[in-house]
C-alpha atoms as a PDB file:
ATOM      1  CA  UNK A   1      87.400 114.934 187.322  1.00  0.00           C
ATOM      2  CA  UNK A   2      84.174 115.582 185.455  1.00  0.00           C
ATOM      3  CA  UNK A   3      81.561 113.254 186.105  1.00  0.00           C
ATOM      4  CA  UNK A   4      78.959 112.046 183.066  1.00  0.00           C
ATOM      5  CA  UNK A   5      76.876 114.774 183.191  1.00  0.00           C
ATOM      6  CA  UNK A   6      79.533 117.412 183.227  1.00  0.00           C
ATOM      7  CA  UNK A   7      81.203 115.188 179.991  1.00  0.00           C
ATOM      8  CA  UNK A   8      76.906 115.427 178.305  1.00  0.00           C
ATOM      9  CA  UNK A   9      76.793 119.186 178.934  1.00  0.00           C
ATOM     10  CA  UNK A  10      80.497 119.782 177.675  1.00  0.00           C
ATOM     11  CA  UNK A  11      79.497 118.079 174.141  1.00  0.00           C
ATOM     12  CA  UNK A  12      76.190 119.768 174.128  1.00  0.00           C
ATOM     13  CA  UNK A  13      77.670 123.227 174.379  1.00  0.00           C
ATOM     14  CA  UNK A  14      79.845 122.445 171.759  1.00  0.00           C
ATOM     15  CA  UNK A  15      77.001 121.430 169.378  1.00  0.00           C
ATOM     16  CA  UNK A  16      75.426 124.712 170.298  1.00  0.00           C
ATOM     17  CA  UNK A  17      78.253 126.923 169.516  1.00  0.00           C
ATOM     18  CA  UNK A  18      78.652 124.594 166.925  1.00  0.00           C
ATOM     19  CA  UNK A  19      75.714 125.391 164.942  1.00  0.00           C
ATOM     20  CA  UNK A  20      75.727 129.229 165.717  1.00  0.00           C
ATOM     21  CA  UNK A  21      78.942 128.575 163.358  1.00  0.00           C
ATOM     22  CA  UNK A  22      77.373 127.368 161.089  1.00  0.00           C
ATOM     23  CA  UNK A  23      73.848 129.896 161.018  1.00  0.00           C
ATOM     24  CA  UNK A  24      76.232 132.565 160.647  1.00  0.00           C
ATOM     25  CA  UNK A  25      78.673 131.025 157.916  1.00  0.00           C
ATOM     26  CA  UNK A  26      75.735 130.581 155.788  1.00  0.00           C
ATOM     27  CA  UNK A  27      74.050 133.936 156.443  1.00  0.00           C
ATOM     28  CA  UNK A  28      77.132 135.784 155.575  1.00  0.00           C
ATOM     29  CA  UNK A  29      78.066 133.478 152.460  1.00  0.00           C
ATOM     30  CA  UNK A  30      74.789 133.799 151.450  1.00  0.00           C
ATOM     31  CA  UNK A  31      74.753 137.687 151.956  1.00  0.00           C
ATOM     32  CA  UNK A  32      77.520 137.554 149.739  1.00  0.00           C
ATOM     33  CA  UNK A  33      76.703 135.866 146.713  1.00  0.00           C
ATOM     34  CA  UNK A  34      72.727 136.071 146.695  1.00  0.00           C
ATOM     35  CA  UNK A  35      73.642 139.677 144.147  1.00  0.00           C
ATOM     36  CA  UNK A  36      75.974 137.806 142.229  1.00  0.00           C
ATOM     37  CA  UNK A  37      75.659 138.049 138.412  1.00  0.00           C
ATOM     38  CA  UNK A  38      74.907 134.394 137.525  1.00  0.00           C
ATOM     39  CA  UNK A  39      76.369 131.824 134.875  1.00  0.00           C
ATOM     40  CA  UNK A  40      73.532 129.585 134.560  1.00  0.00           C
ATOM     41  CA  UNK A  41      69.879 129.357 135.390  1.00  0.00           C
ATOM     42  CA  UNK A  42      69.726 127.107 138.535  1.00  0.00           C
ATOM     43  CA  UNK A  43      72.194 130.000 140.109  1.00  0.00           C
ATOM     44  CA  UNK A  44      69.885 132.659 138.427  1.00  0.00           C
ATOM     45  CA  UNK A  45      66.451 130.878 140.612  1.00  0.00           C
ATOM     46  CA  UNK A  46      69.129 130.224 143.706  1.00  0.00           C
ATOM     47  CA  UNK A  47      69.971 133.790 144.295  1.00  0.00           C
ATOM     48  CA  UNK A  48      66.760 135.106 143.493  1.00  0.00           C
ATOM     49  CA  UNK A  49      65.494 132.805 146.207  1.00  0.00           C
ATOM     50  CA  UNK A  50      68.281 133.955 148.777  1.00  0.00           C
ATOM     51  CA  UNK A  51      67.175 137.595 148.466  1.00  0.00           C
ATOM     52  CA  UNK A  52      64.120 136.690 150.132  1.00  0.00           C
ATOM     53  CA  UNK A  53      65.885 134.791 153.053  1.00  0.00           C
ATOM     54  CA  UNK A  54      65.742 137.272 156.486  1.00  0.00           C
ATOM     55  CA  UNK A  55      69.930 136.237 156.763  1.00  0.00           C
ATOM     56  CA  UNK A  56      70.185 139.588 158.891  1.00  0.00           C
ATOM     57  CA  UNK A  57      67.928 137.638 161.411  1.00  0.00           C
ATOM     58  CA  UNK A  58      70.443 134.688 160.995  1.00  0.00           C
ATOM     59  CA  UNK A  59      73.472 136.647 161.803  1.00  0.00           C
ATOM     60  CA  UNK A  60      71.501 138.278 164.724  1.00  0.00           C
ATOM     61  CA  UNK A  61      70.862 134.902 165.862  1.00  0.00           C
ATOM     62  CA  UNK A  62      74.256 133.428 165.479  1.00  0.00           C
ATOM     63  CA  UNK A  63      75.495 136.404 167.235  1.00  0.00           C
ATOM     64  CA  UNK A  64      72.951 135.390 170.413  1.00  0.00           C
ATOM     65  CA  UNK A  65      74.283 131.879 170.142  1.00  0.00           C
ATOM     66  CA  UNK A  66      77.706 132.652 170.624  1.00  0.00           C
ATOM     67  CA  UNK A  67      76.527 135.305 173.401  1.00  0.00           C
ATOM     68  CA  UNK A  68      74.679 132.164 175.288  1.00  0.00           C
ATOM     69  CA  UNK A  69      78.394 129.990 174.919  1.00  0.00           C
ATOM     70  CA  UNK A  70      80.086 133.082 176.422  1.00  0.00           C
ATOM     71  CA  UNK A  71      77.770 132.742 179.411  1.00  0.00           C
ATOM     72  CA  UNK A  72      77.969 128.721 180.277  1.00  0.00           C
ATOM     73  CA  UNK A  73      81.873 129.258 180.329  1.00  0.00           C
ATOM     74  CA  UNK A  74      81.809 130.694 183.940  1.00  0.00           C
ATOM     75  CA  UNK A  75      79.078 128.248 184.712  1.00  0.00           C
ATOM     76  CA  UNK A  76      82.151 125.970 183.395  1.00  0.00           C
ATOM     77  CA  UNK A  77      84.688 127.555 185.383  1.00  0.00           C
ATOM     78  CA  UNK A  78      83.452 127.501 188.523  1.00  0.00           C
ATOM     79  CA  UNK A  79      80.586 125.976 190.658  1.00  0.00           C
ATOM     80  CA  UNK A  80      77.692 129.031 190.393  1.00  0.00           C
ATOM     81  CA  UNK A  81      74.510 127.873 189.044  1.00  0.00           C
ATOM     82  CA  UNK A  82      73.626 131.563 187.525  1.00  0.00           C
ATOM     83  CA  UNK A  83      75.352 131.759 184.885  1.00  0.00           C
ATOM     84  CA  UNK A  84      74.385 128.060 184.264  1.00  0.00           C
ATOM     85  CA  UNK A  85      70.708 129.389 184.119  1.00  0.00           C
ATOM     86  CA  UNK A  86      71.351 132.519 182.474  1.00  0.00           C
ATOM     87  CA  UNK A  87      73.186 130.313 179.759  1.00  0.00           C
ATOM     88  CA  UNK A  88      69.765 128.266 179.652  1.00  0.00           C
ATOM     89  CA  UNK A  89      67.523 131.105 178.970  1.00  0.00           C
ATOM     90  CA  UNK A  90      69.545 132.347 176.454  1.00  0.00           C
ATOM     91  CA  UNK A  91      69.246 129.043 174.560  1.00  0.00           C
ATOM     92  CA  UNK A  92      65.496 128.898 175.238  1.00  0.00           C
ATOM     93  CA  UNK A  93      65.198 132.931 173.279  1.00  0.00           C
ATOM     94  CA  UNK A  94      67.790 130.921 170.249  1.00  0.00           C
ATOM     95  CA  UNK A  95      65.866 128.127 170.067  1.00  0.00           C
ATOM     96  CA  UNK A  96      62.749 130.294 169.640  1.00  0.00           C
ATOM     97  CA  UNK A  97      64.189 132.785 167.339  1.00  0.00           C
ATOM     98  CA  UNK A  98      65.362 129.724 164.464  1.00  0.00           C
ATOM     99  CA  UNK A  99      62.166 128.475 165.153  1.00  0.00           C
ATOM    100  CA  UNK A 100      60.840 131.402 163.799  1.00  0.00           C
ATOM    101  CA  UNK A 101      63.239 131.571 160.807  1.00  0.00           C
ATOM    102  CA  UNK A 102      62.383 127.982 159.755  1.00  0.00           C
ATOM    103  CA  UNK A 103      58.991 128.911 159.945  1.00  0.00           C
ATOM    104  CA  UNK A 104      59.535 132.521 157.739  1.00  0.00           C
ATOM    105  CA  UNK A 105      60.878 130.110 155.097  1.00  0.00           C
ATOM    106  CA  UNK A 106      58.398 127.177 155.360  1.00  0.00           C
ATOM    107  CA  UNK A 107      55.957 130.003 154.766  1.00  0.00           C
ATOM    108  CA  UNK A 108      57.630 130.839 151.914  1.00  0.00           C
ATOM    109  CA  UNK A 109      57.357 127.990 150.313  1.00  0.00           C
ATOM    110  CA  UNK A 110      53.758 128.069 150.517  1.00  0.00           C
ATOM    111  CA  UNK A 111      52.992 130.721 148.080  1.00  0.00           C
ATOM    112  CA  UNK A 112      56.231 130.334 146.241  1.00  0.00           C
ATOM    113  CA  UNK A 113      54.605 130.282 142.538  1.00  0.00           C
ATOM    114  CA  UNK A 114      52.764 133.725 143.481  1.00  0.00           C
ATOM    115  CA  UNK A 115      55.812 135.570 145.210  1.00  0.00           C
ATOM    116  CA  UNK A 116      58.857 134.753 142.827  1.00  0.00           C
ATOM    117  CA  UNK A 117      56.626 136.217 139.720  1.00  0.00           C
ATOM    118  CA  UNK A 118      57.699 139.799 140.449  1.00  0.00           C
ATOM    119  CA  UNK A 119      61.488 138.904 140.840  1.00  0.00           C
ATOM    120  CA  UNK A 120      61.077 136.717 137.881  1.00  0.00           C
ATOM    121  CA  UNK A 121      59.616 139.976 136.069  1.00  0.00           C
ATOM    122  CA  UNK A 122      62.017 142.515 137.258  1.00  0.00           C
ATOM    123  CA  UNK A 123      64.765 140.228 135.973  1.00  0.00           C
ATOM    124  CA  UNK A 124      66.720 141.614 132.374  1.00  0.00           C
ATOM    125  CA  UNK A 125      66.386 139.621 129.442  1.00  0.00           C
ATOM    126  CA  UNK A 126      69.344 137.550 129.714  1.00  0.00           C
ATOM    127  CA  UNK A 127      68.557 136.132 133.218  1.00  0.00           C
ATOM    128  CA  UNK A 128      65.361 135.102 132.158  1.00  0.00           C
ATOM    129  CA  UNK A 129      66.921 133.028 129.593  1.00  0.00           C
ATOM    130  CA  UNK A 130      69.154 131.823 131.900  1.00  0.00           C
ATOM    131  CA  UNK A 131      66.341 130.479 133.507  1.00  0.00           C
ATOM    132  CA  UNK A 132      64.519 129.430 130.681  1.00  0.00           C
ATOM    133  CA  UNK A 133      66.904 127.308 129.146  1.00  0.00           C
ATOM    134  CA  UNK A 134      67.964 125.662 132.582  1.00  0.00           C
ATOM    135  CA  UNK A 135      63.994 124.968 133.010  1.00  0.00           C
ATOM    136  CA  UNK A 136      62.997 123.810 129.447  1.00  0.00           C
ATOM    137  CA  UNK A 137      60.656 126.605 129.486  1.00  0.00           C
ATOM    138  CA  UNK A 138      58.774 129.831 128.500  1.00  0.00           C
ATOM    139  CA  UNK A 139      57.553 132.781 130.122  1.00  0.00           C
ATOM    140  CA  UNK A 140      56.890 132.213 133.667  1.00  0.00           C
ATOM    141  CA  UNK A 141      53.155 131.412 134.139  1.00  0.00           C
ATOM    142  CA  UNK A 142      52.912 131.006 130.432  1.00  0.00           C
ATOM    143  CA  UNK A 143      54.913 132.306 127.305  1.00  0.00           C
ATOM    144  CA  UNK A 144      53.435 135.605 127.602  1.00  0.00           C
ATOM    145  CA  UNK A 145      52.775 136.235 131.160  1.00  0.00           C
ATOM    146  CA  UNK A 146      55.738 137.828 131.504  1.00  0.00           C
ATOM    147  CA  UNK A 147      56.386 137.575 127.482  1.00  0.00           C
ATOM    148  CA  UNK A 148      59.445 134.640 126.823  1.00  0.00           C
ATOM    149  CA  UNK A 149      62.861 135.884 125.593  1.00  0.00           C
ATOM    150  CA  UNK A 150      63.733 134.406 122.189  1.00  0.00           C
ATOM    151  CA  UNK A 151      66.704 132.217 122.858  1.00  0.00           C
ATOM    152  CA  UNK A 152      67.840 128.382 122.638  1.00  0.00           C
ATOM    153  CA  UNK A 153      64.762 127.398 123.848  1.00  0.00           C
ATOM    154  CA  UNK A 154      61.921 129.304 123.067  1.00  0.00           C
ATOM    155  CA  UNK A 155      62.527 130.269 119.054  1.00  0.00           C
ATOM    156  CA  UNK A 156      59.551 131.762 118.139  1.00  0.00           C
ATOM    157  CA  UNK A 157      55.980 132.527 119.712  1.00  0.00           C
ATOM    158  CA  UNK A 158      55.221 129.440 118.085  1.00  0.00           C
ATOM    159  CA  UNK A 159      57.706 127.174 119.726  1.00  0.00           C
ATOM    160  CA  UNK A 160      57.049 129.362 122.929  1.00  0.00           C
ATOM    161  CA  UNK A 161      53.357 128.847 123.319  1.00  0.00           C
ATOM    162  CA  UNK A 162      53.328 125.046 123.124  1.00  0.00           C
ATOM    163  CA  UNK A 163      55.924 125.018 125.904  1.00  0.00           C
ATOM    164  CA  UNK A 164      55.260 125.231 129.607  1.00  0.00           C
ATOM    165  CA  UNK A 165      55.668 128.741 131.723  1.00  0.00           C
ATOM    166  CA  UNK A 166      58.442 128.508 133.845  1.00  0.00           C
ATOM    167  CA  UNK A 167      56.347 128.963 137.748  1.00  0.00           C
ATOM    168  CA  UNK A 168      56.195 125.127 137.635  1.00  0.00           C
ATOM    169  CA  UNK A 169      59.510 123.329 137.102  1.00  0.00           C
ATOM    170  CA  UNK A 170      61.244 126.776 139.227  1.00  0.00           C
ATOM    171  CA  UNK A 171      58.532 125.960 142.164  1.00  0.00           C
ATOM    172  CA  UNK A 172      59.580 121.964 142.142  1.00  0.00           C
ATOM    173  CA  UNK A 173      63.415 123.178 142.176  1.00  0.00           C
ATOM    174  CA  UNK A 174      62.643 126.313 144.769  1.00  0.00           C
ATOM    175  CA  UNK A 175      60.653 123.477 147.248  1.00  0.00           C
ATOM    176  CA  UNK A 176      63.292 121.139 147.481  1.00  0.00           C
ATOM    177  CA  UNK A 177      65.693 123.571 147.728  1.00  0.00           C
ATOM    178  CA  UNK A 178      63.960 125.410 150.504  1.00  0.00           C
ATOM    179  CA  UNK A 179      62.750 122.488 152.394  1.00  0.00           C
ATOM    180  CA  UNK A 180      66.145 121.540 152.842  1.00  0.00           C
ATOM    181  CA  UNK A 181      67.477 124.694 154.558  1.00  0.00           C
ATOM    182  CA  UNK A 182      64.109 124.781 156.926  1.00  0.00           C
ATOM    183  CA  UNK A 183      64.608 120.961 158.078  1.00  0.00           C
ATOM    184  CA  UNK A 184      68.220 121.951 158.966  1.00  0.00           C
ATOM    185  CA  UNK A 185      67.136 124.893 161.157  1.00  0.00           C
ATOM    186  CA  UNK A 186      64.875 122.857 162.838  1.00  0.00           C
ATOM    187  CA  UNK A 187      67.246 120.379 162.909  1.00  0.00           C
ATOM    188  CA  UNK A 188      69.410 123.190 164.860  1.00  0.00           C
ATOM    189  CA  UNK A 189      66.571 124.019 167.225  1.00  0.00           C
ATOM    190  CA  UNK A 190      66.528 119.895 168.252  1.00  0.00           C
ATOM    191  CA  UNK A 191      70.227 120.636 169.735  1.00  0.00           C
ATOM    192  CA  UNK A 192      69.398 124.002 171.384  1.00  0.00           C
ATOM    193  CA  UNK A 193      66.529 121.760 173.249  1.00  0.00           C
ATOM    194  CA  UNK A 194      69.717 119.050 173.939  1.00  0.00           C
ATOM    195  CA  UNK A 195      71.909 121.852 175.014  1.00  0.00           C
ATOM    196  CA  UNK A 196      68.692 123.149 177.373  1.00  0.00           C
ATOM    197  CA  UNK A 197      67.874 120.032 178.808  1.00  0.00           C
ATOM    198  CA  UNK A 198      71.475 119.150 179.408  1.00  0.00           C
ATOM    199  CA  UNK A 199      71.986 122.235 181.231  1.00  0.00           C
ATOM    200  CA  UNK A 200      68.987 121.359 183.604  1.00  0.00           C
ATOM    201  CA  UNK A 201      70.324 118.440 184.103  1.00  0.00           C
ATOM    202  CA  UNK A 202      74.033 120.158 185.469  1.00  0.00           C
ATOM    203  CA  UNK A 203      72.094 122.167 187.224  1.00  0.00           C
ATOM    204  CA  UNK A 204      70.277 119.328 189.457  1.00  0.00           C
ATOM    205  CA  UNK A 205      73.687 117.278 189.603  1.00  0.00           C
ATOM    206  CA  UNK A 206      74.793 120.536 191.322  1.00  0.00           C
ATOM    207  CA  UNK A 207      71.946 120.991 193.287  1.00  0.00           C
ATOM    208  CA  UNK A 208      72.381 117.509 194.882  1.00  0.00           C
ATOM    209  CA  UNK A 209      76.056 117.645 195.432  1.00  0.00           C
ATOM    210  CA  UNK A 210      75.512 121.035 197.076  1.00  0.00           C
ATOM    211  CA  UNK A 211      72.826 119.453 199.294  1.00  0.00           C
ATOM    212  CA  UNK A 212      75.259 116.375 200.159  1.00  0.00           C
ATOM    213  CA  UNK A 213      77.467 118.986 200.686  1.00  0.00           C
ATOM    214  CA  UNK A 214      75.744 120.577 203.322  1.00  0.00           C
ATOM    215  CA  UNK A 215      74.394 117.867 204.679  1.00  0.00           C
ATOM    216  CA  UNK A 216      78.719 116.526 205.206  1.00  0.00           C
ATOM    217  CA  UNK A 217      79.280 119.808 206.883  1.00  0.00           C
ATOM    218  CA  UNK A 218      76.186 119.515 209.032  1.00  0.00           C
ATOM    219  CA  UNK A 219      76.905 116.074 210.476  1.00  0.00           C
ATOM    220  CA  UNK A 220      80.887 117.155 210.858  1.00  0.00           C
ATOM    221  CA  UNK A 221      82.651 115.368 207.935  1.00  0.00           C
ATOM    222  CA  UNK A 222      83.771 118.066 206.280  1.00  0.00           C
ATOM    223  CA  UNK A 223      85.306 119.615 208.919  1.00  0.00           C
ATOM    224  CA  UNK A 224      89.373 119.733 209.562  1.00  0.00           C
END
């Protein structure tokens, strides 16, 4: 019968696996639909953003999660402490590597305005719009840097040039949008230290049973 720290361990390794699910759902959804022709402008600034996202890294990193779970099965299975440990260190090179992708997209964020002016740029005329209209907005640092397409919004240079360039109110949405998805991977990274420090604790549990064990056989009680 499994004992409490067997029972911890068990739900820990299922929160692992757990969110190597979910790293690798959204890096291949993402992968997906981050070339998708879009409907509106809030899609238009979305995907734009995902094409900067290192989702290859993600998948590589789901793949490692699932890779770790694979190992702490035989640690499961039977009463070896190695694969228990190699299981461990495995989680400690995850929990690093979605460190580091949180912290490619924090970084991101920090020069946002400056990076997303070339994607806004290479954009065609009807994605701008897209995200002009969505935005209230003209341009992207100002009506003409890049020059505004005429639509809904911006009429005429003279409507254009009294409204605001679009680097602003895309930045505000792009933040919050992005400061979401790098909470949650740290998030992740707080139960890949769980599933660590539960695993150190099986570890010691078996340990001390081992040296009770011993210490049974030694004195003749576990003899027949």
């Amino acid at each position: 019968m499994a004992n409490k720290v067997q029972i911890a361990y068990l739900v820990s390794d299922g929160l692992f696996v757990l969110m190597g699910v979910f790293i690798l759902a959204f890096s291949v959804i993402v992968n997906n639909i981050k070339d998708e022709v879009p409907t509106n402008g809030t899609q238009a600034a979305r995907n734009l953003l995902y094409q900067g996202f290192p989702l290859t890294a993600g998948i590589v990193n789901a793949v490692l999660i699932f890779v770790a779970f694979a190992a702490s099965l035989p640690g499961l299975a039977t009463s070896s402490r190695k694969w228990l440990k190699l299981a461990s260190y495995m989680a400690v090179v995850c929990m690093v590597f979605s460190t580091i992708l949180g912290l490619i997209i924090w970084i991101q964020t920090l020069k946002l305005k400056e990076d997303f002016a070339p994607r806004f740029a290479a954009q065609n005329d009807t994605i701008k719009s897209l995200m002009q209209v969505e935005f209230n907005c003209c341009g992207y640092l100002n009506s003409t840097s890049p020059a505004f397409v005429t639509d809904a919004t911006c009429t005429s240079k003279a409507a254009a040039a009294v409204m605001k360039g679009c680097s602003t109110p895309i930045s505000s949405f792009a933040n919050v949008f992005m400061d979401n998805i790098f909470t949650a991977l740290f998030g992740i990274v707080g139960f890949d230290a769980v599933f660590v420090m539960a695993t150190a604790c099986l570890l010691k549990d078996r340990k001390e049973r081992e040296r009770f064990q011993h210490i049974d056989e030694k004195n003749g009680y576990g003899r027949i």
